[in-house]
Protein backbone atom coordinates (compact mmCIF):
# COMPACT_ATOMS: atom_id res chain seq x y z
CA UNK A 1 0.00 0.00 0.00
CA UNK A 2 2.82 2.35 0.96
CA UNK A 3 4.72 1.77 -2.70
CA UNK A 4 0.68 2.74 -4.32
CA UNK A 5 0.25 5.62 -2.39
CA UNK A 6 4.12 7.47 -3.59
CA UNK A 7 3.10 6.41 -7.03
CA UNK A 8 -0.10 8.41 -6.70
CA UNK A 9 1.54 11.33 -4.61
CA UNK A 10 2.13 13.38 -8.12
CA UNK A 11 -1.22 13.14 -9.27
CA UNK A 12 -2.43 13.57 -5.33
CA UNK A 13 -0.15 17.17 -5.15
CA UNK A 14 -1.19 18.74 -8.83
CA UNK A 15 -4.91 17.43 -7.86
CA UNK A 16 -4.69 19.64 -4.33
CA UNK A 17 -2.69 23.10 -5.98
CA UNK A 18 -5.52 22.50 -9.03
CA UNK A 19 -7.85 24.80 -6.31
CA UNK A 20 -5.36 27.37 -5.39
CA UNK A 21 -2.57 27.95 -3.96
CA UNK A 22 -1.25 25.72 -0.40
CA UNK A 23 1.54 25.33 1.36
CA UNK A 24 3.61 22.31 2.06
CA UNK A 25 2.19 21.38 5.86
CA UNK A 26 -1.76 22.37 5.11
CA UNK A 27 -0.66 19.67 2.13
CA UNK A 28 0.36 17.01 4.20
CA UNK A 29 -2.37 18.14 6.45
CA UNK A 30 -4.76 17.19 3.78
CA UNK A 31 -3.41 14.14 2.84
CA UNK A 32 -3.46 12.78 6.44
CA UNK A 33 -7.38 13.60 6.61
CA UNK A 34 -7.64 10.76 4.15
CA UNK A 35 -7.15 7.54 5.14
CA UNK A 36 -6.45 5.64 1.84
CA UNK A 37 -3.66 8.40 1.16
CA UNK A 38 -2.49 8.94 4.10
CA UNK A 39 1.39 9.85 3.86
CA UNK A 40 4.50 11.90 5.76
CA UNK A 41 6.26 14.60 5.03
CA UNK A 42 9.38 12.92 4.17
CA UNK A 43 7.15 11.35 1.22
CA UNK A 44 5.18 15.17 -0.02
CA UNK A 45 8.06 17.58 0.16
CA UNK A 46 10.71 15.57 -2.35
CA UNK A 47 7.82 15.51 -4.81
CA UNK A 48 7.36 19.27 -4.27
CA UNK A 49 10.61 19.67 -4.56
CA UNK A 50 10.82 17.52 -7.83
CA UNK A 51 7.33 18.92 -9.10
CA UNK A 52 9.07 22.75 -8.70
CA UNK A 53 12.26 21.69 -10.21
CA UNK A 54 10.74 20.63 -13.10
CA UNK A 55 8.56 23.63 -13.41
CA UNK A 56 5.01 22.09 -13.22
CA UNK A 57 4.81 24.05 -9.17
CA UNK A 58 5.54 27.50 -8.60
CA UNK A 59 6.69 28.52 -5.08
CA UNK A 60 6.97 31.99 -3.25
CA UNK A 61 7.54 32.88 0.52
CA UNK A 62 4.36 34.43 2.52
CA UNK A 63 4.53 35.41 6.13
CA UNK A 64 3.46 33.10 8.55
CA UNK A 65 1.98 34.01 11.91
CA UNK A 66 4.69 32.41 14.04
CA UNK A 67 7.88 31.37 12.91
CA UNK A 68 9.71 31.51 9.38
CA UNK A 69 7.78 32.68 6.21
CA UNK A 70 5.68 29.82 4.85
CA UNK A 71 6.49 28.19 1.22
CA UNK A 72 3.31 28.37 -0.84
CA UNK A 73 3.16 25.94 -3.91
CA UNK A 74 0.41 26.52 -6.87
CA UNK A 75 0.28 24.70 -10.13
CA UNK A 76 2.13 26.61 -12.89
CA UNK A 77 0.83 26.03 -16.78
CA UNK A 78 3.14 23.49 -17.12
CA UNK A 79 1.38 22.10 -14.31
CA UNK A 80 -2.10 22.44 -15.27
CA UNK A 81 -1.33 20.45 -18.61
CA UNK A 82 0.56 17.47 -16.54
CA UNK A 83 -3.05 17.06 -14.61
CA UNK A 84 -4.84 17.06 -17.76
CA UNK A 85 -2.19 14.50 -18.99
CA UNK A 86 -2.40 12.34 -15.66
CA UNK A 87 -6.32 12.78 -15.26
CA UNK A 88 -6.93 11.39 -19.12
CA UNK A 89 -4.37 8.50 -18.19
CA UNK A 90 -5.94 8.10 -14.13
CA UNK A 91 -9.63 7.96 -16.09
CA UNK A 92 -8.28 5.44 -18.96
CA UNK A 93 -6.78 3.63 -15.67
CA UNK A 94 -10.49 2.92 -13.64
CA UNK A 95 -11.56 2.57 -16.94
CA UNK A 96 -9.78 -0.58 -17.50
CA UNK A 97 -9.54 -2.05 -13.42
CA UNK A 98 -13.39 -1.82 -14.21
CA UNK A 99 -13.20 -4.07 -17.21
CA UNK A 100 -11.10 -6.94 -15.21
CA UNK A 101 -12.57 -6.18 -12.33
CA UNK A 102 -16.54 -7.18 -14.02
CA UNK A 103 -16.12 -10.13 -16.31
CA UNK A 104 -18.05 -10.00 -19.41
CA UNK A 105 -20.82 -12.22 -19.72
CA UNK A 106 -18.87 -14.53 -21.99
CA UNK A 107 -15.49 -14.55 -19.38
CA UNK A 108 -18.12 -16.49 -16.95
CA UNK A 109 -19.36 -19.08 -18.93
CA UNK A 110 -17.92 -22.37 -18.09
């Protein structure tokens, strides 16, 4: 389970900035509210670091209440177009575990 959920962590990360901008804590903070895709930090900020490097995240410095300035991540275009890459593939994906997952009428005959 651990190995699925880093494999979906890039889709998981462009599917959260998709709404706006985030930083990296309210991220993992978000992830850990779901059980199936539950992960740490160790496993979200490598990808944001990757995702930035390869210029599909944008990152600036905002204040923060208490402590060091916060690092906000939002999708850039290059970003937007991976989703729309990885949500056609993540679609074509269900589309198919569907199709093994229901046999067709002539799979079940004896």
């Amino acid at each position: 389970m651990t190995q699925l959920r880093k494999g979906l962590m890039e889709l998981c990360l462009l599917r959260l900035l998709r709404g706006g901008e985030s930083y990296g804590y309210e991220i993992v903070r978000r992830l850990r509210s779901l059980p199936a895709l539950a992960v740490s930090e160790s496993t979200v900020y490598p990808v944001l670091a990757r995702l930035r490097a390869e210029g599909f995240v944008r990152v600036r410095e905002a204040p923060s209440p208490a402590g060091p300035p916060r690092r906000v991540f939002s999708l850039s275009a290059r970003g937007r177009a991976r989703l729309a890459e990885y949500n056609a593939h993540w679609n074509a994906v269900i589309a198919d575990l569907d199709s093994i997952s229901h046999p067709s009428p002539k799979e079940s005959d004896p």
